[in-house]
Protein backbone atom coordinates (compact mmCIF):
# COMPACT_ATOMS: atom_id res chain seq x y z
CA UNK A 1 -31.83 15.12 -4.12
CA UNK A 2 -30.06 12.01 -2.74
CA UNK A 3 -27.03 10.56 -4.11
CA UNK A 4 -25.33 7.37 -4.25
CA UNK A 5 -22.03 6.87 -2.90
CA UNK A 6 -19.42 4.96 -5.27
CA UNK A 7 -16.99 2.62 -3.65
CA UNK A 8 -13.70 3.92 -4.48
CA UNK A 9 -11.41 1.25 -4.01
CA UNK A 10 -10.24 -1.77 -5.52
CA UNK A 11 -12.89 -4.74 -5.34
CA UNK A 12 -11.55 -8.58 -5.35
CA UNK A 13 -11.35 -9.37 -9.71
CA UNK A 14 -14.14 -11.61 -11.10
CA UNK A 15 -13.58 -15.16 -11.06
CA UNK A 16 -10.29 -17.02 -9.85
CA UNK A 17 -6.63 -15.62 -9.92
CA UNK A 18 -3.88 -18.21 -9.90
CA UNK A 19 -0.86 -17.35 -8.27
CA UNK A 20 1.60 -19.83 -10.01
CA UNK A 21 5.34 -21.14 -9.99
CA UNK A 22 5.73 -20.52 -5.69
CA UNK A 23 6.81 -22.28 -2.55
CA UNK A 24 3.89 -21.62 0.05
CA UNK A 25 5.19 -20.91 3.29
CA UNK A 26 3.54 -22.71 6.45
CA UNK A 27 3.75 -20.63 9.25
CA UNK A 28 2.01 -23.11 11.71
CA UNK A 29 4.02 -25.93 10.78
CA UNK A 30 7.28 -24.66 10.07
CA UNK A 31 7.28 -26.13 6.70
CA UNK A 32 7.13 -25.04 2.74
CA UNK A 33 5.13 -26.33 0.09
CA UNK A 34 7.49 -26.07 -2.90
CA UNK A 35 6.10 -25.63 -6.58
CA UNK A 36 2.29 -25.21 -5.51
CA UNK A 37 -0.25 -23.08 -7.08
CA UNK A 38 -2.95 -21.10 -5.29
CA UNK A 39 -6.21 -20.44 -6.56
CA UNK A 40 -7.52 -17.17 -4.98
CA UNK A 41 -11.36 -16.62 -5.44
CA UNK A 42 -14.58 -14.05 -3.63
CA UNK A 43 -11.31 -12.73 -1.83
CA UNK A 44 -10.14 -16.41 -0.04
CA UNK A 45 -8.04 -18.83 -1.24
CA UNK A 46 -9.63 -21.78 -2.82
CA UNK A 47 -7.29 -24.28 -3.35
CA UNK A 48 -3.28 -24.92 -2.64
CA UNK A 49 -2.16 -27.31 -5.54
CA UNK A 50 0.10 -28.92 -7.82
CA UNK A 51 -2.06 -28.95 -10.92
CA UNK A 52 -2.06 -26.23 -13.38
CA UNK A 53 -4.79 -23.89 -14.47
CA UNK A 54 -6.99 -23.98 -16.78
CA UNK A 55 -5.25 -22.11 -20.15
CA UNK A 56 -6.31 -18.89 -20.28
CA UNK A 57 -6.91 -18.45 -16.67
CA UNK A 58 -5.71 -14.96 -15.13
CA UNK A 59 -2.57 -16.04 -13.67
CA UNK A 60 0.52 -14.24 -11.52
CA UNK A 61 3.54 -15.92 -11.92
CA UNK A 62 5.36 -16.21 -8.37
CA UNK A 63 8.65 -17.64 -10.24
CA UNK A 64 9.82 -19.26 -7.92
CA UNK A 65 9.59 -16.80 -4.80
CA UNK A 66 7.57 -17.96 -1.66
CA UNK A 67 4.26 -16.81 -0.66
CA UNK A 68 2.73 -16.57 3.46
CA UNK A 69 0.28 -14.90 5.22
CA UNK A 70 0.15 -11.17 5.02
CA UNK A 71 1.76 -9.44 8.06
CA UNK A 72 -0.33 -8.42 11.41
CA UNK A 73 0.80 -5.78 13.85
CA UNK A 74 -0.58 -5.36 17.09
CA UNK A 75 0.34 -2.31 18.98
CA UNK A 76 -0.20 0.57 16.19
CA UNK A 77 -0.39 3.92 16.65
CA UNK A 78 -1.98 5.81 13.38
CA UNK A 79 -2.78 9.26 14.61
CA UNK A 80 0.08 9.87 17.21
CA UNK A 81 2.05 13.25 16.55
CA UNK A 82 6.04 13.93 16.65
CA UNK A 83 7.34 15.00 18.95
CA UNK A 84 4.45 14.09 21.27
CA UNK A 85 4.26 17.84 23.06
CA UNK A 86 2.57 18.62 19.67
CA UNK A 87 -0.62 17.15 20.02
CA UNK A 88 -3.47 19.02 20.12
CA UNK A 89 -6.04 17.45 22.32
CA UNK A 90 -8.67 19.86 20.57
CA UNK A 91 -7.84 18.83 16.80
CA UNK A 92 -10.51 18.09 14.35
CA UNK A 93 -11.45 14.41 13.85
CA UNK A 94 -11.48 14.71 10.37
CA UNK A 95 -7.60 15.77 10.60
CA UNK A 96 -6.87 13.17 13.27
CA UNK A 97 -8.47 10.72 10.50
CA UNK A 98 -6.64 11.80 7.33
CA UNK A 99 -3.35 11.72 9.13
CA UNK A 100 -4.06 7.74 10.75
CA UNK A 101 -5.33 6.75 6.98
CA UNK A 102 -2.36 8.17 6.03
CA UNK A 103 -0.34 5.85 8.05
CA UNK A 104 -2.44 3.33 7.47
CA UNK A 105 -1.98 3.26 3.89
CA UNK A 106 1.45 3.05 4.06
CA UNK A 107 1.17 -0.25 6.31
CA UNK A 108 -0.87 -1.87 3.85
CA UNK A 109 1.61 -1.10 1.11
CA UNK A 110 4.39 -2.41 3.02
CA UNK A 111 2.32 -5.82 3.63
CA UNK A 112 0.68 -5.53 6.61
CA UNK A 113 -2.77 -6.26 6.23
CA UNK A 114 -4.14 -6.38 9.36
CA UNK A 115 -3.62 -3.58 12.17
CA UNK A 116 -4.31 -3.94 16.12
CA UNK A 117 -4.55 -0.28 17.10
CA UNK A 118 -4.15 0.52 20.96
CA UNK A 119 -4.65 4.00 21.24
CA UNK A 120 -6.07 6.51 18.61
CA UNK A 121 -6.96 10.38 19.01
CA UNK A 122 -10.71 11.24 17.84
CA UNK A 123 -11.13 7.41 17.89
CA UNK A 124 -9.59 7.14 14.19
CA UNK A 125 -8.89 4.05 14.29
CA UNK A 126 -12.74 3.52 14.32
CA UNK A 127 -13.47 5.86 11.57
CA UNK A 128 -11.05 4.60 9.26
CA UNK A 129 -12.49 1.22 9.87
CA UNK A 130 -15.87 2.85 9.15
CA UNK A 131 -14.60 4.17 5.94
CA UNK A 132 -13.23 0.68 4.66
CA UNK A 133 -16.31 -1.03 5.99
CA UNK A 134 -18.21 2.08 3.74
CA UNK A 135 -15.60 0.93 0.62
CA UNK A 136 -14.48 4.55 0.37
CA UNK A 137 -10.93 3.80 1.33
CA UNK A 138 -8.11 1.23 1.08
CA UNK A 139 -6.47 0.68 4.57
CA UNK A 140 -5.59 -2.91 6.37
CA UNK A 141 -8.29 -4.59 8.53
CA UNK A 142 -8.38 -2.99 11.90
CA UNK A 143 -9.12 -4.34 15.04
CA UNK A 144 -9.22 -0.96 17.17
CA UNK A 145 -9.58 0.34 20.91
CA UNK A 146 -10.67 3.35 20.13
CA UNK A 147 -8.84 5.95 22.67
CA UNK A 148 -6.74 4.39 26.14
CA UNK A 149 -7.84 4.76 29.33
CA UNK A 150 -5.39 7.06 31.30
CA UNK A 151 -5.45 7.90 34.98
CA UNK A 152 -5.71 11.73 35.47
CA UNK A 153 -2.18 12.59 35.06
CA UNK A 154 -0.90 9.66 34.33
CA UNK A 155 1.11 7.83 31.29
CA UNK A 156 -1.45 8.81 28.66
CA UNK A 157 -1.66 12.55 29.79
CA UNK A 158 -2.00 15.05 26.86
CA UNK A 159 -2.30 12.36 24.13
CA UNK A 160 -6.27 12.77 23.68
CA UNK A 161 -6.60 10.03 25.84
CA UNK A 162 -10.14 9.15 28.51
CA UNK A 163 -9.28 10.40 31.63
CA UNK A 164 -10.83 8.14 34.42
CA UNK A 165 -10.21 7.36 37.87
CA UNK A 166 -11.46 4.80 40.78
CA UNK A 167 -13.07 1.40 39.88
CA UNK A 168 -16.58 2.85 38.71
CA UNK A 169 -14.90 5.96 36.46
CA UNK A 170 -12.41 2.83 34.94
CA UNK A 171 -15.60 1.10 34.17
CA UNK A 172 -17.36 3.50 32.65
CA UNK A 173 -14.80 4.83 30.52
CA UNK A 174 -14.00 1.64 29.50
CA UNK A 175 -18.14 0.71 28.54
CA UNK A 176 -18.60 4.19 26.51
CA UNK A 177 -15.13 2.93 24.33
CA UNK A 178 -16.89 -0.49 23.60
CA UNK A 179 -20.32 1.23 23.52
CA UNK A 180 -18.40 3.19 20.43
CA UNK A 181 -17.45 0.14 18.66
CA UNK A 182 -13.88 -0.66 20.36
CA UNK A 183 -12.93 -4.06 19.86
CA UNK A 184 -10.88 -4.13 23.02
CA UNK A 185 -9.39 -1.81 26.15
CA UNK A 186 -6.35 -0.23 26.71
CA UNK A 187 -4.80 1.17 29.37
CA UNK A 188 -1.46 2.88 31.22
CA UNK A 189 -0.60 0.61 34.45
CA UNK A 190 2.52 2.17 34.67
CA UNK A 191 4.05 5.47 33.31
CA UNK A 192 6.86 4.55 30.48
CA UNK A 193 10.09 6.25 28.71
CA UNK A 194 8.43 9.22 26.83
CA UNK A 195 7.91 11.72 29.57
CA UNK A 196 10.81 13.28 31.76
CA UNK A 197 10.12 12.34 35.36
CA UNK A 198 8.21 9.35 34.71
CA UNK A 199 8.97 5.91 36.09
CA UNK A 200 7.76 2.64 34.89
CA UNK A 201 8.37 0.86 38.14
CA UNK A 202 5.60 1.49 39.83
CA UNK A 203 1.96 1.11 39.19
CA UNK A 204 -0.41 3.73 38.03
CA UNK A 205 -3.49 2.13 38.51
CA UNK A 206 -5.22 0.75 41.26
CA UNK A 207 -6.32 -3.22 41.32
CA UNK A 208 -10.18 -1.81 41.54
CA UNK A 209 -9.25 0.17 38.70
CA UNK A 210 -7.61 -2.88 36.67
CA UNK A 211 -10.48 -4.34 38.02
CA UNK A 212 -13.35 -2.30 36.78
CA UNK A 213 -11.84 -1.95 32.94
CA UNK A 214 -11.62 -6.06 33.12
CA UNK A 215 -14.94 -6.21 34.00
CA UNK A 216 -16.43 -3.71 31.30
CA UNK A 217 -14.56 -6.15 28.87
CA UNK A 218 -15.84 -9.15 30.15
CA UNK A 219 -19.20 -7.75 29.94
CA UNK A 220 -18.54 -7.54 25.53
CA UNK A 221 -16.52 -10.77 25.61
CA UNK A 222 -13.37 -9.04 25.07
CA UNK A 223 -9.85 -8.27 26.81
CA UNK A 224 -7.79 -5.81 28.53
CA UNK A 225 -4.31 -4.91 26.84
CA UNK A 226 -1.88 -3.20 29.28
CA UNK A 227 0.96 -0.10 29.01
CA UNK A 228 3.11 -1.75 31.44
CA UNK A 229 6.42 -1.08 32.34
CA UNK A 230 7.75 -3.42 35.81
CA UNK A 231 7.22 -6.94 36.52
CA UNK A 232 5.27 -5.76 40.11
CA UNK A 233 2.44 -4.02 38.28
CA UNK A 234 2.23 -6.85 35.38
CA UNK A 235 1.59 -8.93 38.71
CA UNK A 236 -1.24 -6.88 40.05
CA UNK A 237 -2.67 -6.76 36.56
CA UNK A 238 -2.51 -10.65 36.30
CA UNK A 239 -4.55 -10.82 39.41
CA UNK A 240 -7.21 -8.22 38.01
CA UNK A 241 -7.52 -10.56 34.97
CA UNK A 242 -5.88 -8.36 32.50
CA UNK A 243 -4.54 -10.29 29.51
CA UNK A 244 -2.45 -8.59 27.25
CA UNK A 245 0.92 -6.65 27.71
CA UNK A 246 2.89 -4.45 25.82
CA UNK A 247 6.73 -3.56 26.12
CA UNK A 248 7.83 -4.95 29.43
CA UNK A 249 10.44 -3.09 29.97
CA UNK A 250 11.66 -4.52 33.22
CA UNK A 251 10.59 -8.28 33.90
CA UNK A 252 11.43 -10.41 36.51
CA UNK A 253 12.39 -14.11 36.46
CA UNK A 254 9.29 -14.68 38.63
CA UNK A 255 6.89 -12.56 36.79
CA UNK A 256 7.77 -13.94 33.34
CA UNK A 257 7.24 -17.19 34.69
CA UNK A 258 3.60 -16.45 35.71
CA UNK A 259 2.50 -14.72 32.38
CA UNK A 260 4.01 -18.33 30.97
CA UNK A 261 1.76 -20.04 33.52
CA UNK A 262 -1.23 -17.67 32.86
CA UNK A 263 -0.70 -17.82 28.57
CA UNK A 264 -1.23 -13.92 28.58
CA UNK A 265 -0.45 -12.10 25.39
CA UNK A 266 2.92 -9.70 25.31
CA UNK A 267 3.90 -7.54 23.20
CA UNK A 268 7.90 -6.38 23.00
CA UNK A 269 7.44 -2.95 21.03
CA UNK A 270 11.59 -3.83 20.86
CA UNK A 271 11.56 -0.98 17.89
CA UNK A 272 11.18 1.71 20.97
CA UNK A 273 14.49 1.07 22.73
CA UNK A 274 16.50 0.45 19.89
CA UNK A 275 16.30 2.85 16.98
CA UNK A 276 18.06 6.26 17.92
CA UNK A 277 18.32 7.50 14.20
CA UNK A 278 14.27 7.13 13.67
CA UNK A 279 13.68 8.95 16.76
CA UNK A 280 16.15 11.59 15.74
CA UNK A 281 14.34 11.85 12.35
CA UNK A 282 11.03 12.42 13.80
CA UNK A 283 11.48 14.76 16.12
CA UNK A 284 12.10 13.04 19.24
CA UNK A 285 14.08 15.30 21.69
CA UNK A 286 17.53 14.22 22.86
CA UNK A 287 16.58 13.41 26.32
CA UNK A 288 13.93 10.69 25.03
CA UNK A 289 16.75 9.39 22.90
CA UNK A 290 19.11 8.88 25.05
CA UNK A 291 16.36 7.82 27.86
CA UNK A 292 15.42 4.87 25.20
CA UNK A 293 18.97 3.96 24.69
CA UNK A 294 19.73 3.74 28.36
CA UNK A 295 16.46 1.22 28.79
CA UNK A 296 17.28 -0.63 25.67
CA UNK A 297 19.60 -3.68 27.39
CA UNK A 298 17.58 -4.08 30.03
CA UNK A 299 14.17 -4.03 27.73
CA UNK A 300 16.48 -6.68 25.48
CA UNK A 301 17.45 -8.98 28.94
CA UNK A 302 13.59 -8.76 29.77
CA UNK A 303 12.23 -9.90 26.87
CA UNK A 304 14.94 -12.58 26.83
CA UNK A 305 13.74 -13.84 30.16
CA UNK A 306 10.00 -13.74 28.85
CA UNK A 307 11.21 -16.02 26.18
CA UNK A 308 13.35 -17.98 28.55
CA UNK A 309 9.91 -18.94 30.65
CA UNK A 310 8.58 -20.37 27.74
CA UNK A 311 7.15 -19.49 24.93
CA UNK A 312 3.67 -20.91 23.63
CA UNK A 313 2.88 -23.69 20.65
CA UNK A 314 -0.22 -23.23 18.99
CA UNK A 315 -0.19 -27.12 18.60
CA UNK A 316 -0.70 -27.43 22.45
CA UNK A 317 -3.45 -25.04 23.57
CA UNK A 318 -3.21 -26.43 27.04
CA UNK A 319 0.50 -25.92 27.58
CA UNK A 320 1.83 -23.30 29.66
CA UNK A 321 3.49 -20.27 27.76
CA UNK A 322 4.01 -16.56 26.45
CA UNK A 323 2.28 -15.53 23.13
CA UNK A 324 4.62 -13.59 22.09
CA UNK A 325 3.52 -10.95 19.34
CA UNK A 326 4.97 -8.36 16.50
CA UNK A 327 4.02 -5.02 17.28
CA UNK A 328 5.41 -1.52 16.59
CA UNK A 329 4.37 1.69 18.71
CA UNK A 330 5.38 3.31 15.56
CA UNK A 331 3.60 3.28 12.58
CA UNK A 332 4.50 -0.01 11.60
CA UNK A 333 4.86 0.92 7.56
CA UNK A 334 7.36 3.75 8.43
CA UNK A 335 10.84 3.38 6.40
CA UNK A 336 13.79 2.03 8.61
CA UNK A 337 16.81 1.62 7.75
CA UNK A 338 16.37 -0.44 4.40
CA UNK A 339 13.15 -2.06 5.33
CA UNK A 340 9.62 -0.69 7.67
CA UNK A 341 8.91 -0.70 10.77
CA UNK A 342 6.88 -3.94 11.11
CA UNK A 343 9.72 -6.09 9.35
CA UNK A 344 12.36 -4.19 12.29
CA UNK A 345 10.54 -5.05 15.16
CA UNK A 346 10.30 -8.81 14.05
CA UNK A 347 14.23 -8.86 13.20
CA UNK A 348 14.39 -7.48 16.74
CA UNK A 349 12.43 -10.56 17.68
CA UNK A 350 15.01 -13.10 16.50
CA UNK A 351 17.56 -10.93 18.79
CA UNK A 352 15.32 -11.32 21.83
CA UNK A 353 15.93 -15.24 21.37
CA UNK A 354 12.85 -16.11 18.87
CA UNK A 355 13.71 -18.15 16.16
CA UNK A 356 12.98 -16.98 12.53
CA UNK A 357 9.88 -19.30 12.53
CA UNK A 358 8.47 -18.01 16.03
CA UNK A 359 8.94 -14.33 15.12
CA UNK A 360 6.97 -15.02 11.76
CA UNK A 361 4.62 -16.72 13.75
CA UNK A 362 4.37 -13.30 16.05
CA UNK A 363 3.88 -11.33 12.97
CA UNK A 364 1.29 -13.75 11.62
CA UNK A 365 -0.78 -16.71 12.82
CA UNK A 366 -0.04 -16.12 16.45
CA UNK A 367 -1.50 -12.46 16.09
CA UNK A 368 -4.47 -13.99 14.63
CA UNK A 369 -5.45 -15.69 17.63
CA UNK A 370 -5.00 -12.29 19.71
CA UNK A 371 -7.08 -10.01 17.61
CA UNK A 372 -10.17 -12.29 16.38
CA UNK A 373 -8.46 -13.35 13.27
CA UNK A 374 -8.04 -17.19 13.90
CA UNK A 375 -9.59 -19.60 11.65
CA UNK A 376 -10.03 -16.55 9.12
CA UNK A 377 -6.35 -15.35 8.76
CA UNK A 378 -2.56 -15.42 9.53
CA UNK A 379 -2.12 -18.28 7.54
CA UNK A 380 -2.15 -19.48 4.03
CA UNK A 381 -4.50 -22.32 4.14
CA UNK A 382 -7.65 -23.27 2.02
CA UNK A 383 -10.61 -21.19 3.10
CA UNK A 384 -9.22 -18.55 4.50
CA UNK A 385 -8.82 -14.63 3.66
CA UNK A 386 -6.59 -14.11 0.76
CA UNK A 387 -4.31 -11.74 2.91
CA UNK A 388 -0.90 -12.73 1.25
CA UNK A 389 2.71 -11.88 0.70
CA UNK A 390 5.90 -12.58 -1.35
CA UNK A 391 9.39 -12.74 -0.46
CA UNK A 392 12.52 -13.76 -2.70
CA UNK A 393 13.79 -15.79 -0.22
CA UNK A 394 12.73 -18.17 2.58
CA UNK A 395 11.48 -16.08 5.47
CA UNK A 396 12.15 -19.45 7.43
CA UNK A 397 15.93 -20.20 6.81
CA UNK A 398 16.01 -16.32 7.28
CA UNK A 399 13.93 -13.71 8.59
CA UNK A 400 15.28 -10.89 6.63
CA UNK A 401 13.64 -12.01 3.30
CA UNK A 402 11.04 -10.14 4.88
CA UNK A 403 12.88 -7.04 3.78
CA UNK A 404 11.62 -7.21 -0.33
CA UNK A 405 8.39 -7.71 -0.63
CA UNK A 406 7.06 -7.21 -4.36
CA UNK A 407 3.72 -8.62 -3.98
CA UNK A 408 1.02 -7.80 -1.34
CA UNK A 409 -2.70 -9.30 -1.41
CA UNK A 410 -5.38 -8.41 0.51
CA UNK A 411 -8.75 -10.62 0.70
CA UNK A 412 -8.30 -11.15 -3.12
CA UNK A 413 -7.31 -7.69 -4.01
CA UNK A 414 -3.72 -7.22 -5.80
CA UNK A 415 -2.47 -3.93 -3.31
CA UNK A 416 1.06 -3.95 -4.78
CA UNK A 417 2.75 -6.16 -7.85
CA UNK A 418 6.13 -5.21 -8.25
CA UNK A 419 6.82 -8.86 -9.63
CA UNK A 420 9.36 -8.63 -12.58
CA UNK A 421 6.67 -10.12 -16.05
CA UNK A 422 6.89 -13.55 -16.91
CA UNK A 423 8.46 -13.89 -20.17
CA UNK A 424 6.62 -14.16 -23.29
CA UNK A 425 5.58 -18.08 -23.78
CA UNK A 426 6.16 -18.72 -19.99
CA UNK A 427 3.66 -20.13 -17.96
CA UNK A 428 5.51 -21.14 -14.59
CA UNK A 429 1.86 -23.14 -13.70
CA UNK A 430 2.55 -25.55 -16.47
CA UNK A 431 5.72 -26.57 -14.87
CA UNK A 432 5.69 -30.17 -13.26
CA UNK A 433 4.42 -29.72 -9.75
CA UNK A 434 6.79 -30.51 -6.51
CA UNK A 435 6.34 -32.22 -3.38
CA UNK A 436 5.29 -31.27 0.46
C-alpha cells in the first residue's frame, strides 16, 4: 500500500516574525542601520523598519546585537575522510551521504547557510540537496559539483574522483556530472600539498583538456572552478576560459594581475596552510603538517599579491578586479580554536590584506554572485531569503564578532536561538526607532 512521506524538518512559522531592538548590518555598503526592525515572512524578509509591531505580534528581541546575511562558503568538502589514505573508493552512497549531512549540519548550526561544494564522493553533495529539496532533512542550501574531474593519476587520485583524460574524455566527464544535476565543474590543474611527491608547479592538465570541461559548462550556462596550485597553470587555465580558482598557492605579480584584468573568482582556502593543531587532531600525518607549514608564507605572500592587483567592487561591475571569496577545504562548521572553520578562514582573510568589510563581503554578498545566489541572498535587504545571523558586536569595526553567534535563520526558519529572553514587560520594538 503506498505511503506518504512526512517532511521532517522545521517549516518557516505562520505569519510574520519580527526580529526587534537590532542594528542591521549592510554588507554591500559598508554601513549599519541602527535600531531597525525586520519583518521576516513565507521565509524572506519583508520589511527593514523603524516602526514597531503590531502588539501581540511574534517577536525576537535582537537587544541591541546586529543582524547580516547568513554566512556562504565556497570550497566545502562534506564527505572527505581523515587522513585521506582512508577513503574507500568502493563505500556505500548511503554512508558517503550520512557522513556529508553530518557535516553539513554542523555548518548550518554554526551559521552558514549556504554551501558551494567542489568535490563530493558518491555525489553527496547532490543527494543531500535531494533530501532538503524532499524536506526530509535540515542542511544549508547547496550549490554542488557533484564529484571533480581528475586526470588518471593525478591530484584527485584515490578520492572517488572521475577519472578522464584528453579533450573528448574531459568533456564527457564533465557532461555526465551536469547531466547528474551538478551545478558547476571542478577540476585538478595542478597536483597540491596533500600527497608526498606532488608538486603544484606544474600543470596537470592539458589546454584541450581545460578546454573540453569549459566547453561542457558553457554548453549548461555554467563555470569551471580550478585546483590550482602555480601562477603558469592559472595562466593556461585563463586562456581555456576557466573562471574560478581555489588556493593559489604560488602567484605571480603578473598572473595576479591578469585574474584582476579577467574578474575571475579565487578562492584562498588560507585555513589549509595555517592550522597545524586541526590537522594534528584529524589525523593528518606529520609530513602533510609540516609540508602545509612550509607552504604557508608563501600561500600568505600570494594571496597578498592577489589582493595587491586589485580587488573587485560590486558597485563597479565593469572595473577590473579579483573576487575574492571565503572558503574552507575543511568542513567549514568544524570547531577551531574558539570559533569554526568558516569564521577562521575569513579572520585569515583580514591577514591576507582584506579589510573586515571585504572579508565579510567574501563570506557573504560577494559569494552570492559566484554561486547563483545574487539578487536572492548574501544580503539583508527587503525581498530577499531570510538567511540571517547575529553577532554581539559589529562584524565591521571587527571581524571577530563573527566568533558568537546566538542566532542563525534560514529562509524564515529559527535554526539556532541562543539569545538570552527579553525581560518580562520588555518589548525592545517599542523603543524609539534610530537613524541610517
Amino acid at each position: 500500500m503506498p505511503t506518504t512521506t512526512t517532511a521532517r524538518r522545521p517549516v518557516p512559522r505562520e505569519g510574520t516574525l519580527w526580529l526587534t531592538g537590532g542594528h542591521v548590518v549592510d554588507v554591500l555598503g559598508g554601513t549599519v542601520r541602527r535600531n531597525a526592525n525586520v519583518a521576516v515572512a513565507a521565509g524572506r524578509i519583508e520589511k527593514i523598519t523603524t516602526e514597531a509591531p503590531e502588539p501581540g505580534a511574534q517577536r525576537v528581541d535582537l537587544g541591541g546585537r546586529y543582524l547580516l546575511p547568513g554566512l556562504i562558503s565556497v570550497h566545502t568538502h562534506l564527505s572527505v575522510v581523515y587522513p585521506f589514505s582512508a577513503t574507500d573508493e568502493a563505500e556505500s552512497p548511503g554512508l558517503t551521504a550520512m557522513r556529508a549531512l553530518s557535516r553539513a549540519q554542523d555548518a548550518l548550526h554554526a551559521g552558514v547557510t549556504s554551501i558551494r561544494c567542489v568535490h563530493e564522493q558518491n555525489r553527496a553533495d547532490l543527494l543531500v540537496r535531494t533530501g532538503v529539496e524532499q524536506g526530509w532533512v535540515d542542511a544549508p542550501r547547496i550549490i554542488g559539483a557533484g564529484r571533480a574531474v581528475s586526470t588518471t593519476g593525478g591530484h584527485g587520485h584515490g578520492s572517488a574522483c572521475s577519472y578522464a583524460d584528453g579533450h573528448d574524455g574531459f568533456l564527457r566527464a564533465a557532461r555526465t556530472e551536469l547531466a547528474a544535476g551538478a551545478d558547476l565543474i571542478k577540476v585538478f590543474i595542478t597536483g597540491g600539498i596533500a600527497h608526498e611527491g606532488e608538486s603544484f608547479t606544474g600543470a596537470q592538465m592539458t589546454l584541450e583538456e581545460m578546454r573540453g570541461v569549459v566547453r561542457a559548462a558553457e554548453e549548461h550556462g555554467t563555470y569551471v572552478t580550478a585546483h590550482a596550485g602555480s601562477g603558469s597553470a592559472i595562466r593556461e587555465a585563463l586562456a581555456a576560459g576557466v573562471r574560478g580558482y581555489e588556493h593559489a598557492y604560488e602567484l605571480d605579480d603578473a598572473t595576479a594581475k591578469e585574474m584582476a584584468e579577467r574578474r575571475v573568482f579565487l578562492t584562498p582556502t588560507l585555513c589549509v596552510t595555517r592550522c597545524p593543531d586541526w590537522m594534528a587532531e584529524h589525523s593528518f600525518s606529520e609530513w602533510q603538517i609540516q609540508r602545509a607549514l612550509e607552504v604557508g608564507p608563501g600561500h600568505l605572500a600570494s594571496i597578498r599579491r592577489a589582493v595587491a592587483a586589485g580587488i573587485a567592487d560590486p558597485r563597479d561591475p565593469g572595473a577590473p578586479g579579483i573576487t575574492m571569496l571565503a572558503g574552507t577545504d575543511y568542513p567549514p562548521g568544524e570547531p577551531i580554536e574558539d570559533t569554526v572553520v568558516a569564521v577562521r578562514e575569513m579572520e585569515f582573510l583580514t591577514e591576507a590584506g582584506l579589510s573586515p568589510e571585504q572579508a565579510l563581503r567574501a563570506g557573504t554578498s560577494d559569494a552570492a554572485r559566484l554561486v547563483g545566489l545574487h539578487g536572492k541572498a548574501g544580503a539583508v535587504e527587503e525581498g530577499l531569503l531570510a538567511d540571517l545571523i547575529v553577532t554581539d558586536r559589529d562584524p565591521l569595526s571587527d571581524l571577530s564578532a563573527l566568533r558568537r553567534i546566538p542566532f542563525v535563520m534560514q529562509g524564515g526558519r529559527v535554526v539556532r536561538d541562543d539569545l538570552p529572553a527579553a525581560p518580562a514587560g520588555r518589548a525592545a520594538a517599542d523603543a524609539p526607532g534610530g537613524t541610517l
